[in-house]
N, C-alpha and C. Protein backbone atom coordinates (compact mmCIF):
# COMPACT_ATOMS: atom_id res chain seq x y z
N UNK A 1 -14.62 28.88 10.17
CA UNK A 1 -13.37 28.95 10.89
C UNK A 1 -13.05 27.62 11.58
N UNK A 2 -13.99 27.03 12.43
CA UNK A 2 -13.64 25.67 12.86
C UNK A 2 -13.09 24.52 11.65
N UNK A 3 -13.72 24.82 10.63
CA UNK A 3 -13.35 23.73 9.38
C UNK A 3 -12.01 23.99 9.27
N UNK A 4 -11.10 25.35 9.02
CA UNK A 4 -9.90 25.61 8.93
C UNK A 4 -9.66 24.96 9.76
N UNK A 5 -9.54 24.96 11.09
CA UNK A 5 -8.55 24.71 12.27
C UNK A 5 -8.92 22.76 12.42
N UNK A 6 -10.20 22.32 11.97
CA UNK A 6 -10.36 20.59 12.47
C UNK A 6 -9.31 20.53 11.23
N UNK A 7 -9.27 21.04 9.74
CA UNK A 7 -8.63 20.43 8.30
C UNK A 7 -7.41 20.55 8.99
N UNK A 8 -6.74 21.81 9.60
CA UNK A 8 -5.20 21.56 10.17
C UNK A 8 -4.77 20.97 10.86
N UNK A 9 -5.57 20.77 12.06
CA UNK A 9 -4.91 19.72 13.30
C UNK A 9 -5.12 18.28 12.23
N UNK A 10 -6.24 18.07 11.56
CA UNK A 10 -6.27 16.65 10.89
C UNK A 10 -4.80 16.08 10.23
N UNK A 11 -4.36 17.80 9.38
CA UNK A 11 -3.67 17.51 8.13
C UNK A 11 -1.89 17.23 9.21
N UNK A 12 -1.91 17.93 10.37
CA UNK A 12 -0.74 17.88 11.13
C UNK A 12 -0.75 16.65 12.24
N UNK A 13 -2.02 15.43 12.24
CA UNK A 13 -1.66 14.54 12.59
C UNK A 13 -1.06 13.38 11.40
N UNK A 14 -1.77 13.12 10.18
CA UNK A 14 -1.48 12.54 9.29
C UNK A 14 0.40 12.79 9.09
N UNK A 15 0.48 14.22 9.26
CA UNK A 15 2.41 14.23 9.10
C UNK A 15 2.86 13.44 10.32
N UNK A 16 2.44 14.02 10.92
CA UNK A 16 3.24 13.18 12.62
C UNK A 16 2.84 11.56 12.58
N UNK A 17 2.12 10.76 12.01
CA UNK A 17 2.07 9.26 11.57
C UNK A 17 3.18 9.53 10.69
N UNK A 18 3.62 9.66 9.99
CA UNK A 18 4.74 9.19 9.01
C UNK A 18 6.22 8.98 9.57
N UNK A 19 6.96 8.07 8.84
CA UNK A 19 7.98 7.50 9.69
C UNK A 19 8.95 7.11 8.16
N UNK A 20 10.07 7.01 8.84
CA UNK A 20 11.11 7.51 7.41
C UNK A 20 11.80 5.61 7.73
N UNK A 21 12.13 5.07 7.18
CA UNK A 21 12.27 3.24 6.58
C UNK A 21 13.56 2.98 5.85
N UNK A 22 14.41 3.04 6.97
CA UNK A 22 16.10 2.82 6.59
C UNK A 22 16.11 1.50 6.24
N UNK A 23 16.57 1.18 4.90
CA UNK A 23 17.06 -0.67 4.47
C UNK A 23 18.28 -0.44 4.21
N UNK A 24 19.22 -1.38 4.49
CA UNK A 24 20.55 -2.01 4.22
C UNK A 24 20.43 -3.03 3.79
N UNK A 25 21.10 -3.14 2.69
CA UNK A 25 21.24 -4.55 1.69
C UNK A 25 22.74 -5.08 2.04
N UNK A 26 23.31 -5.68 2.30
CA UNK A 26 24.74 -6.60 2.05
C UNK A 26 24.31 -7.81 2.09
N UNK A 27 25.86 -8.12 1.55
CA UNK A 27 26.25 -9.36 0.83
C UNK A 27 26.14 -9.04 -0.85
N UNK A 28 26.55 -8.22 -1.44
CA UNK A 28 25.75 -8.03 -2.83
C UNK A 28 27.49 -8.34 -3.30
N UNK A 29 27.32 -9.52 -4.09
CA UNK A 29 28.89 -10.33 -4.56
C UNK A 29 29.13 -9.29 -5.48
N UNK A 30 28.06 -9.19 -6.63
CA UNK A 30 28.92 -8.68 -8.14
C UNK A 30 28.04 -7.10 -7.81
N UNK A 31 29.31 -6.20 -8.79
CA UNK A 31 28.72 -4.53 -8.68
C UNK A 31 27.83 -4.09 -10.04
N UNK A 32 27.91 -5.32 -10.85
CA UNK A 32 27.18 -5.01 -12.07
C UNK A 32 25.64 -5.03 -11.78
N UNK A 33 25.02 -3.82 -12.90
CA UNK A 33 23.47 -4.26 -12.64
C UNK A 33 22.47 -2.92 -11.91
N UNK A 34 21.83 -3.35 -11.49
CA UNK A 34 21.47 -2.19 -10.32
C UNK A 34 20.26 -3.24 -9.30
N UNK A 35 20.20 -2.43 -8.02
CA UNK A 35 19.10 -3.19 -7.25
C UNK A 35 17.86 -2.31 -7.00
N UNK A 36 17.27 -3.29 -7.14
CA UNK A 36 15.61 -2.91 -6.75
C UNK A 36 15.33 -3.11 -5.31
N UNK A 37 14.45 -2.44 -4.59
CA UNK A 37 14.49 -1.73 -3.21
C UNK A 37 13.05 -2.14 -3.19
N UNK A 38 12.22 -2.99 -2.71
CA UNK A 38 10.63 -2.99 -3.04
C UNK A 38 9.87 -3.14 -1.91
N UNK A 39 9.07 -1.68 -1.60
CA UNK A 39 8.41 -1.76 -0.15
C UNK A 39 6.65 -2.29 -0.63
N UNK A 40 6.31 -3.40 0.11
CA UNK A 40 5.07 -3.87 -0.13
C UNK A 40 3.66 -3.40 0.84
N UNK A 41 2.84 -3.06 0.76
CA UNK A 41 1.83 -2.46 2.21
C UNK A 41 0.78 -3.64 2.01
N UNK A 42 0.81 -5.04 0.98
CA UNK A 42 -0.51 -5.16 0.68
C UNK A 42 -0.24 -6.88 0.42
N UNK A 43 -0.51 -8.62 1.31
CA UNK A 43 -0.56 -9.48 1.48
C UNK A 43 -0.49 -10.28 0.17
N UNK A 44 -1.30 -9.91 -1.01
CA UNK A 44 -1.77 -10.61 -2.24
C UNK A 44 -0.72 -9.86 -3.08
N UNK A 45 0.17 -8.70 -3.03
CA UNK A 45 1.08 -8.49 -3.87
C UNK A 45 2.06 -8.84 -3.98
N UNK A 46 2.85 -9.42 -2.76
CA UNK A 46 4.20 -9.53 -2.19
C UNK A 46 4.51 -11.18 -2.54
N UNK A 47 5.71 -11.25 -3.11
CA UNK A 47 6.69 -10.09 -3.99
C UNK A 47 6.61 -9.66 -5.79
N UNK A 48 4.78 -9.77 -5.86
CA UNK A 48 5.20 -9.81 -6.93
C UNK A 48 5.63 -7.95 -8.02
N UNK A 49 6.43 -8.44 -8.71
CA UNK A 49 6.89 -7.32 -9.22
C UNK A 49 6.50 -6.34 -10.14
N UNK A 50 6.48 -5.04 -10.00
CA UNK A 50 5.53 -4.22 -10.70
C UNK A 50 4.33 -4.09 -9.55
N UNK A 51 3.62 -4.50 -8.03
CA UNK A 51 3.05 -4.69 -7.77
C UNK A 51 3.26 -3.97 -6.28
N UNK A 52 4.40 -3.34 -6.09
CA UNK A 52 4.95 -2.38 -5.13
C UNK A 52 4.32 -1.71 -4.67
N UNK A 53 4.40 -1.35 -3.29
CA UNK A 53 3.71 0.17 -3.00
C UNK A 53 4.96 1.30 -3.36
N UNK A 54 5.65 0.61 -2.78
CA UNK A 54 7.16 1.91 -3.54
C UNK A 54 8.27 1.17 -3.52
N UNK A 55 8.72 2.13 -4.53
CA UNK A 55 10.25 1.34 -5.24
C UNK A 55 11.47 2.00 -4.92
N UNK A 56 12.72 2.00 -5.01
CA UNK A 56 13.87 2.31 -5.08
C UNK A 56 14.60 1.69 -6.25
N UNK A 57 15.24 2.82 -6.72
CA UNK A 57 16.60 1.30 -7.94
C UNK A 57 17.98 1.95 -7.34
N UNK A 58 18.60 1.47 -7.35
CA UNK A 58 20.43 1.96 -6.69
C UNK A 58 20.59 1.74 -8.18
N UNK A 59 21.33 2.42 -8.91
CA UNK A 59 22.46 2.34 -9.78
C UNK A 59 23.23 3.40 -9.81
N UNK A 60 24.65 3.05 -9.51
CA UNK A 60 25.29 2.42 -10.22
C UNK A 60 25.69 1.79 -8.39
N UNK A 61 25.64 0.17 -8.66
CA UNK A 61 25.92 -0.29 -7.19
C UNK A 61 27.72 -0.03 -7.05
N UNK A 62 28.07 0.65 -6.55
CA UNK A 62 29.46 0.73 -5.97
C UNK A 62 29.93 0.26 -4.81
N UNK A 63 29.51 -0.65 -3.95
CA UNK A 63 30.13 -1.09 -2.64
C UNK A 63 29.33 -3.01 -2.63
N UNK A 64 29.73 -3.40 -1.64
CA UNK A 64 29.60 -4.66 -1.23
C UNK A 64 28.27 -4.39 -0.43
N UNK A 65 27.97 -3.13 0.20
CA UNK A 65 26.92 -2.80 1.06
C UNK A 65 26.33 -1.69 0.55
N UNK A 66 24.86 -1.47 0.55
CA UNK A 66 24.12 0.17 0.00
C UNK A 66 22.86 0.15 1.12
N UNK A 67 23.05 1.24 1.46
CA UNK A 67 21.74 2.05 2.18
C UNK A 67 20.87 2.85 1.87
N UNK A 68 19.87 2.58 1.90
CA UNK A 68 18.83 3.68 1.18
C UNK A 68 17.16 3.60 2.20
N UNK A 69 16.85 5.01 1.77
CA UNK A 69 15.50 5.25 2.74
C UNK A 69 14.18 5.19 1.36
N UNK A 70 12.88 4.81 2.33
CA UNK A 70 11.69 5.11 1.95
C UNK A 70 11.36 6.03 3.00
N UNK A 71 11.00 7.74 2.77
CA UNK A 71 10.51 8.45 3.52
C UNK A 71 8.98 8.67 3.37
N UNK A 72 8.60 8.79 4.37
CA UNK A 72 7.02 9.61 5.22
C UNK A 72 6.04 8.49 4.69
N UNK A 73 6.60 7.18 5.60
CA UNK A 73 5.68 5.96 4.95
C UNK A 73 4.43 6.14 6.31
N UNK A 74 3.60 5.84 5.75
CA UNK A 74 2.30 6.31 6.92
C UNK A 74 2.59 4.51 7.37
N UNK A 75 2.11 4.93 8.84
CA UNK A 75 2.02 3.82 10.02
C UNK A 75 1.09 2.55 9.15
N UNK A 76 1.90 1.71 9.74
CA UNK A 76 0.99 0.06 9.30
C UNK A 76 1.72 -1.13 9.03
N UNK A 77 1.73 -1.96 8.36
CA UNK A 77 2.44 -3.31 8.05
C UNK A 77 2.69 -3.28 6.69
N UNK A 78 4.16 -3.94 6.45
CA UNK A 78 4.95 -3.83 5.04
C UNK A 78 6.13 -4.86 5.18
N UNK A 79 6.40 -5.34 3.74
CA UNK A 79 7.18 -6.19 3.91
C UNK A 79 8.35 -5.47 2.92
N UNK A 80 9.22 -5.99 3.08
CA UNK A 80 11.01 -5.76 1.62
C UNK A 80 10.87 -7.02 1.09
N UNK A 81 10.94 -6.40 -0.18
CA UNK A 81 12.03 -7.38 -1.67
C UNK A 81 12.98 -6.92 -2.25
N UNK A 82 14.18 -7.56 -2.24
CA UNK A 82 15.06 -7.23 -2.76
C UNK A 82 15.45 -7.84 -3.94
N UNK A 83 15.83 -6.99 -5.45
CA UNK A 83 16.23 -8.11 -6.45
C UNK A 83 17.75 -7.58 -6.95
N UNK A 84 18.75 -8.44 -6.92
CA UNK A 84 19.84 -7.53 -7.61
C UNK A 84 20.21 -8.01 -8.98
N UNK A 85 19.44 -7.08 -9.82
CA UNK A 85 19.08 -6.97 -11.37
C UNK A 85 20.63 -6.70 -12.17
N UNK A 86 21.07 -7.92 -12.16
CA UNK A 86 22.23 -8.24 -12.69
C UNK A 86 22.44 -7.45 -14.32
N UNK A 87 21.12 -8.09 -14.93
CA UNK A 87 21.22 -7.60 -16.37
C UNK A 87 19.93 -6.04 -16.61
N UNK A 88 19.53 -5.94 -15.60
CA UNK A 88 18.71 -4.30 -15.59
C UNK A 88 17.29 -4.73 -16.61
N UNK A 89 17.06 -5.59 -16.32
CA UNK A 89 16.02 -5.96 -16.98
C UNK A 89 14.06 -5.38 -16.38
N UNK A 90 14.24 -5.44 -15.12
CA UNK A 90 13.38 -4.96 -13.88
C UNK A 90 12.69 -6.68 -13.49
N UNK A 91 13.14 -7.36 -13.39
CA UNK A 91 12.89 -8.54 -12.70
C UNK A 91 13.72 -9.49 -12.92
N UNK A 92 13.87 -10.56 -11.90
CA UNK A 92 14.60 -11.50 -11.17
C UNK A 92 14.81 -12.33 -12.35
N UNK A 93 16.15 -12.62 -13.02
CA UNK A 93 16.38 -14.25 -14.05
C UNK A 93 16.39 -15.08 -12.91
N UNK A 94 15.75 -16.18 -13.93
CA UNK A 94 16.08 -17.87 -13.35
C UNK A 94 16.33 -18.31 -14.21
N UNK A 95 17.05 -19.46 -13.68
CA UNK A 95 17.35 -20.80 -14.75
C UNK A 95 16.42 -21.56 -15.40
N UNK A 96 16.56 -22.81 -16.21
CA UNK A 96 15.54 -23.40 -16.72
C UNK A 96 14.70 -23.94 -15.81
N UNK A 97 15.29 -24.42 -14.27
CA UNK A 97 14.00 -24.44 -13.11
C UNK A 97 13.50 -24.14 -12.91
N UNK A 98 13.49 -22.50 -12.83
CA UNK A 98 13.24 -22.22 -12.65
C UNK A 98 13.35 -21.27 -10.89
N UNK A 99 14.48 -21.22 -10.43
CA UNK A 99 15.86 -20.85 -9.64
C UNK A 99 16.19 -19.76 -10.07
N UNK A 100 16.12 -18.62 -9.15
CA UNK A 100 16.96 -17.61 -9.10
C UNK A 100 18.52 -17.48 -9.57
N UNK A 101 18.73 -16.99 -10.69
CA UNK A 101 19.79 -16.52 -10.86
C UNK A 101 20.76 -15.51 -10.31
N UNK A 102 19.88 -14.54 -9.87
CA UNK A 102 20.66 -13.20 -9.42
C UNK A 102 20.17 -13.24 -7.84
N UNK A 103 20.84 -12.20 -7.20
CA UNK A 103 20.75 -12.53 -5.53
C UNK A 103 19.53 -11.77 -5.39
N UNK A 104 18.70 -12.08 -4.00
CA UNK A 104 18.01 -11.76 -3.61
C UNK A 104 17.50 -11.77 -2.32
N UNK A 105 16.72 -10.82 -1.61
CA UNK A 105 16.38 -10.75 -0.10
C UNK A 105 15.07 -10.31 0.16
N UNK A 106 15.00 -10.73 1.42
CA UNK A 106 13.35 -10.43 1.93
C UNK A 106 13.41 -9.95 3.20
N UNK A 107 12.62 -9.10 4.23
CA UNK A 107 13.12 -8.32 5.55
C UNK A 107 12.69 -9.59 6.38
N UNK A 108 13.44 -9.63 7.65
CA UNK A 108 13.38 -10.49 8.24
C UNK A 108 14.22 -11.95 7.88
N UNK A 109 14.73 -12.02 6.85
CA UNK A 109 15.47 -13.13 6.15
C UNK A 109 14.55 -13.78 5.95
N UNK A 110 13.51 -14.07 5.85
CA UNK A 110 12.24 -14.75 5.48
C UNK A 110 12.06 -15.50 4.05
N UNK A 111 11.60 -16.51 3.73
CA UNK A 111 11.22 -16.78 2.44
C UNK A 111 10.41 -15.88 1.75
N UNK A 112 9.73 -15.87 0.60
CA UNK A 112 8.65 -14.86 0.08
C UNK A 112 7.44 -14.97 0.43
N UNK A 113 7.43 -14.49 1.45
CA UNK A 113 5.87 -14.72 1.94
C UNK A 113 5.60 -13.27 2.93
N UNK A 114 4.80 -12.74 2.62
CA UNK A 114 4.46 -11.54 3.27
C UNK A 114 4.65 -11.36 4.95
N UNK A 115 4.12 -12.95 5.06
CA UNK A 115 3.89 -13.10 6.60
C UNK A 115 5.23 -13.45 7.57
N UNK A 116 5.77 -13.80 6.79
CA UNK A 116 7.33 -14.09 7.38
C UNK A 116 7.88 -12.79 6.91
N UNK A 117 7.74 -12.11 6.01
CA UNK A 117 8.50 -11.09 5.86
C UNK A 117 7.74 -9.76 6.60
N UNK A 118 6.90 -9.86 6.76
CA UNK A 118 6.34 -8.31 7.32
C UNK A 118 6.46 -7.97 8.92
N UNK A 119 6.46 -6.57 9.08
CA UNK A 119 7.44 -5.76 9.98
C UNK A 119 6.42 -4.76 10.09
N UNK A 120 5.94 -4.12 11.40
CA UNK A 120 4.81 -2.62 11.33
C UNK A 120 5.88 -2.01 11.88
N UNK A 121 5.68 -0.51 11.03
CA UNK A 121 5.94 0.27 11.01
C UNK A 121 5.16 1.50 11.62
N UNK A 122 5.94 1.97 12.70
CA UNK A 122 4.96 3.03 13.47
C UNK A 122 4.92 4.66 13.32
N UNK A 123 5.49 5.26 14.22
CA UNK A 123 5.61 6.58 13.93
C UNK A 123 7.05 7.23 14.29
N UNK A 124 7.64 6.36 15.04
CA UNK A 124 9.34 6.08 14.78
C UNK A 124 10.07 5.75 13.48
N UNK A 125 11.44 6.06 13.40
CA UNK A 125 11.97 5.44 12.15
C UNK A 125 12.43 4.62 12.55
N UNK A 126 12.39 3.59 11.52
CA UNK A 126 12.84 2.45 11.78
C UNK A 126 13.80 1.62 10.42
N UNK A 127 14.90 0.89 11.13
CA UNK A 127 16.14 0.29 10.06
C UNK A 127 16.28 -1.03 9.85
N UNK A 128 15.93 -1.95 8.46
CA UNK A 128 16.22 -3.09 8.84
C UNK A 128 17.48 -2.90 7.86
N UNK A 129 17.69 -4.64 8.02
CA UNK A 129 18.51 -5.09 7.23
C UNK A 129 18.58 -6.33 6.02
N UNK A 130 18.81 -6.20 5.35
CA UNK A 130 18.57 -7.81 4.39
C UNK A 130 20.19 -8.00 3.79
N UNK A 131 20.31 -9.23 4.16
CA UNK A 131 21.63 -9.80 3.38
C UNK A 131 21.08 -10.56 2.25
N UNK A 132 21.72 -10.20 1.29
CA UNK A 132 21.68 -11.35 0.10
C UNK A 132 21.53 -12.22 0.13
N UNK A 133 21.06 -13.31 -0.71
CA UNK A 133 21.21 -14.88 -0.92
C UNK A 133 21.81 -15.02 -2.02
């Protein structure tokens, strides 16, 4: 009987850590395409792609601005990538520079770097924002 009741209070603190992760994207010029939404939990992944802790895709983008949630993200540190996948390919074109073609964002307006981009997340919800580049 005690095992029931420690497994429940355990299993009903783990819910009460989770916290729901409002992003807003604007500035998104063209409506073609769709965007990728990319929540990172982990220093050596960020931003690379396919390498997510969780994803979002918006299609079909209809506005200049889109909002979307990651729910019941457990408490800790995470960064955003944003790619707006012009041709739906699932990653970012560049030019022969190797230069971003299509727009893109990071939380905090940050370059790609985990550490400029990362934000803890507690047991509140919490909303950022990323404008395009």
């Amino acid at each position: 009987m005690n095992k029931i009741i420690l497994f429940i209070l355990l299993l009903s603190i783990k819910l009460v850590s989770a916290a729901n992760l409002t992003v807003t994207v604007s500035n998104i010029i063209d409506k073609k395409g769709q965007m990728i939404i990319s929540l990172y939990n982990n220093k050596a992944s960020f931003p690379i792609e396919g390498k997510e802790y969780r994803a979002i895709i918006v299609y079909p983008i209809t506005a200049a601005t889109i909002t979307t949630s990651f729910n019941n993200i457990p408490s800790g540190t995470y960064a955003v990538a944003v790619i707006h996948d012009e041709d739906r390919d699932g990653k970012i074109s560049r030019n022969d520079n190797g230069e971003p073609t299509e727009q893109f964002g990071f939380s905090n307006t940050s370059k790609s770097s985990f550490d400029a981009a990362q934000f803890f997340v507690a047991t509140e919800n919490l909303q950022i924002n990323i404008n395009l580049k």
